[in-house]
Protein backbone atom coordinates (compact mmCIF):
# COMPACT_ATOMS: atom_id res chain seq x y z
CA UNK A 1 170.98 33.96 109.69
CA UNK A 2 170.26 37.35 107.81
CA UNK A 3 171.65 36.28 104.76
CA UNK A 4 169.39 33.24 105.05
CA UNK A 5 166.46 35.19 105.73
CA UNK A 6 167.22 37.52 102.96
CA UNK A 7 167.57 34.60 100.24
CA UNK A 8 164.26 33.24 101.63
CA UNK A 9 162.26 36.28 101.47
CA UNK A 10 164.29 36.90 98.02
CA UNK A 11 163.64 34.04 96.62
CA UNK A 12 159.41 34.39 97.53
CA UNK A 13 159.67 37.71 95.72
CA UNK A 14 161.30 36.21 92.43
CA UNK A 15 158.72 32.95 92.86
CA UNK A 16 155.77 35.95 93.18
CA UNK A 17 156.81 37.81 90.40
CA UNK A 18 157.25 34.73 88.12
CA UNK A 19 154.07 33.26 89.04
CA UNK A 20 152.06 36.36 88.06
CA UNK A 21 153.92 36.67 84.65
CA UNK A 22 152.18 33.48 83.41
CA UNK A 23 149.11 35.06 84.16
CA UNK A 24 146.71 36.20 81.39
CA UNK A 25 143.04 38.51 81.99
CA UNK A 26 140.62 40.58 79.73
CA UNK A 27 140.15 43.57 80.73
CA UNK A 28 139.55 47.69 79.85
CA UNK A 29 142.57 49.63 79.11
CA UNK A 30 142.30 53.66 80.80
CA UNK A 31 141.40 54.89 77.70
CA UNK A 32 138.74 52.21 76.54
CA UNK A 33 140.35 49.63 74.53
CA UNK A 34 139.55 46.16 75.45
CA UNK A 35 142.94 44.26 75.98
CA UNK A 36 144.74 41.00 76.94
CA UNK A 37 146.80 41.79 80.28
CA UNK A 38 149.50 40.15 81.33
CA UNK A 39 149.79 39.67 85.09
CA UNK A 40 146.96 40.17 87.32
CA UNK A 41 144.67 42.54 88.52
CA UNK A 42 145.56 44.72 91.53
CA UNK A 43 148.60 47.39 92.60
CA UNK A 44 150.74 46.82 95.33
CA UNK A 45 152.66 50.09 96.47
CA UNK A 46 151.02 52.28 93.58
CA UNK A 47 152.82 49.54 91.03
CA UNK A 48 150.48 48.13 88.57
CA UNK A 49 151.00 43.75 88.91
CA UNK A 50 150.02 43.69 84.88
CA UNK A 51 150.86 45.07 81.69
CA UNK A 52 149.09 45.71 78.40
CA UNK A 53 149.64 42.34 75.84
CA UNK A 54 147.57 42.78 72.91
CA UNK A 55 144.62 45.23 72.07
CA UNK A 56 141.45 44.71 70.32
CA UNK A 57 140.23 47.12 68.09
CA UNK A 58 136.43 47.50 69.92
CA UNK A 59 136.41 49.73 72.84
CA UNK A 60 134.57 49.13 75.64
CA UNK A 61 131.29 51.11 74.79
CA UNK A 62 131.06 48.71 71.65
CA UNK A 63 130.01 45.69 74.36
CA UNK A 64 126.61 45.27 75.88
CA UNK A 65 126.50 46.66 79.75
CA UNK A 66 126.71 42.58 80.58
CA UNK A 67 130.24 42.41 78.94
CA UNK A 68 131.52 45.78 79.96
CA UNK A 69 130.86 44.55 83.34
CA UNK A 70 132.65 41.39 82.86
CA UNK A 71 135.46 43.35 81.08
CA UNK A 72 135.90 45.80 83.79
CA UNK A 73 136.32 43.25 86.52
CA UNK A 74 138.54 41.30 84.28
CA UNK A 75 137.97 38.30 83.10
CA UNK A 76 140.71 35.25 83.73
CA UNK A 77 141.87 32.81 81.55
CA UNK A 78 144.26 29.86 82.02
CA UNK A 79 146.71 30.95 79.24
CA UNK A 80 147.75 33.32 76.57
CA UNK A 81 146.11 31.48 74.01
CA UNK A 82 142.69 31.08 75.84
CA UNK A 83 143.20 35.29 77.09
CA UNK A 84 143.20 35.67 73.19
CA UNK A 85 140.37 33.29 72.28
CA UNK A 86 138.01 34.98 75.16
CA UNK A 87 138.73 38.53 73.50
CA UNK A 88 137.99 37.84 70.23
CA UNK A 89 135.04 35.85 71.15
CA UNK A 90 134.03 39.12 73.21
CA UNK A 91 135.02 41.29 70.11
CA UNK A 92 134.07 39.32 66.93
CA UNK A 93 131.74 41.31 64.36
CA UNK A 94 129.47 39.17 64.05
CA UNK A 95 125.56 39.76 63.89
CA UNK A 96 125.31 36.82 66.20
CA UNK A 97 127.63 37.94 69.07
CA UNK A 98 125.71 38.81 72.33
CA UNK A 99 128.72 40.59 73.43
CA UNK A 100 128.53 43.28 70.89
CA UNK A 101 125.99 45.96 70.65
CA UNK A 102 124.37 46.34 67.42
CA UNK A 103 125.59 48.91 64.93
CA UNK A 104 123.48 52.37 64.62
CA UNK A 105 121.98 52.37 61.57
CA UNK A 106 122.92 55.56 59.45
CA UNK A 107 120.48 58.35 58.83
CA UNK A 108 119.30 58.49 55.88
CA UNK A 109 118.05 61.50 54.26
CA UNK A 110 114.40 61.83 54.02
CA UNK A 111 112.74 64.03 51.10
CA UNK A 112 111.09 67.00 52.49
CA UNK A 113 107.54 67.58 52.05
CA UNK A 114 106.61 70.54 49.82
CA UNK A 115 103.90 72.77 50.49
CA UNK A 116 101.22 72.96 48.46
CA UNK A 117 99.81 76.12 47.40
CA UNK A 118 97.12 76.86 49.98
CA UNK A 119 94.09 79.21 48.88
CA UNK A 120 92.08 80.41 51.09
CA UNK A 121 88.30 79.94 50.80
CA UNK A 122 86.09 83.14 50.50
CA UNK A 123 83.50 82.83 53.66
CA UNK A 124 80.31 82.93 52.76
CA UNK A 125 78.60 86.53 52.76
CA UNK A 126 75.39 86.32 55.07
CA UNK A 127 72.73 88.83 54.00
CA UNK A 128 70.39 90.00 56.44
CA UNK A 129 66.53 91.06 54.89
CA UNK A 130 64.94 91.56 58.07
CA UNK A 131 65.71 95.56 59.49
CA UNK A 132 64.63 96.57 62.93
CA UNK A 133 63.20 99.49 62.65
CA UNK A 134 65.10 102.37 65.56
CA UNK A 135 63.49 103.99 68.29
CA UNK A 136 62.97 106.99 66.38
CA UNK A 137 60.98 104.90 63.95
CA UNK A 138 63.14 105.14 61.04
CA UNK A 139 64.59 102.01 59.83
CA UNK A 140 67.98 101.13 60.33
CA UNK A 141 70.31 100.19 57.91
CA UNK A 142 71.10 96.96 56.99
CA UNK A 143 74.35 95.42 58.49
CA UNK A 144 76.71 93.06 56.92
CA UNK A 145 78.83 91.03 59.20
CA UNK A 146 82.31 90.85 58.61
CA UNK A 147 83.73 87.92 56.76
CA UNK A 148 85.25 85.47 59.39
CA UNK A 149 89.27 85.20 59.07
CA UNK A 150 90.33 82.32 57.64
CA UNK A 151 94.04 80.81 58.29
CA UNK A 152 95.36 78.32 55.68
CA UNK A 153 95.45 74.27 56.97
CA UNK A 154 99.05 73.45 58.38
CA UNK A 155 101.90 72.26 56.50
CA UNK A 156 103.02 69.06 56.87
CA UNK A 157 106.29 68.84 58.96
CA UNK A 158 109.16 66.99 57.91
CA UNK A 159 109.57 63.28 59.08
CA UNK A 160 112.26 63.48 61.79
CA UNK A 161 114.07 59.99 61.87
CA UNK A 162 113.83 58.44 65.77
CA UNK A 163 116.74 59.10 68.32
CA UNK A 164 118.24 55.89 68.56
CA UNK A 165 119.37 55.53 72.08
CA UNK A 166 123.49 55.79 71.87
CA UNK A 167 123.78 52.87 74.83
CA UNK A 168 122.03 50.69 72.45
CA UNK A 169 123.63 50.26 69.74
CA UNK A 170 127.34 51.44 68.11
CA UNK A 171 129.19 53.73 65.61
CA UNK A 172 129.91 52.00 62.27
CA UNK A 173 133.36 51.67 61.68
């Protein structure tokens, strides 16, 4: 009767084990890479049920938030063929994939603006004819304000390109 049960119970593990090595997923590797697993998803007794089949090049900041979601939850497929179809449809670099960010453009440099020799402007002297004569009866003398300070017009500042938002778009390769 054991050695029954033990067959049996053998025999489920084997069938288990089989079963979820003809299993294919997308998913995100630990450090980033987007991958074809084979297996699925899940641990039982800290053992991982899937193992790393193929990578792909992008990581999994290259995709849009959508398809990192979709890649971190893992995506099933029915085979290894179709596991290997989805990623490169996920992955292709091409302008038209929704899956793929956009690349960051690259700075380019922009031509600094010289500044122009500024002169100041004399201020206009203001000459007063008209003397108010003192209480003692004399006349005063005549009083010349002093020129106004004048501070030169402001250099133009360089043209600093736009931050471009790094969850937008990605690195060049």
């Amino acid at each position: 009767m054991l050695v029954a049960l033990l067959v049996i119970l053998g025999g489920g593990l084997f069938g288990g084990w089989s079963y979820t090595q003809r299993q294919y997923y997308v998913g995100a590797t630990e450090d980033g890479q987007v991958a074809v697993f084979r297996g699925i998803q899940g641990q039982i007794a800290g053992m991982d049920l899937s193992t790393v089949h193929s990578t792909s090049p992008a990581e999994l900041d290259d995709l849009t938030l959508a398809a990192q979601e979709q890649v971190k939850q893992g995506i099933p497929a029915k085979s290894e063929p179709d596991a290997a179809r989805q990623l490169a449809e996920l992955t292709s670099d091409n302008p038209t994939n929704p899956n793929l960010k956009p690349v960051c453009p690259t700075p380019t440099p922009t031509p600094t603006a010289t500044a122009a020799a500024v002169t100041p402007t004399p201020a206009p002297t203001v000459a007063t004819s008209a003397v108010a004569p003192t209480p003692s009866g004399r006349p005063a003398t005549p009083v010349t304000p002093a020129p106004p300070t004048t501070t030169p017009d402001a250099l133009p500042s360089e043209t600093v390109p736009p931050v471009l938002d790094p969850a937008g778009c990605r690195s060049p390769e």
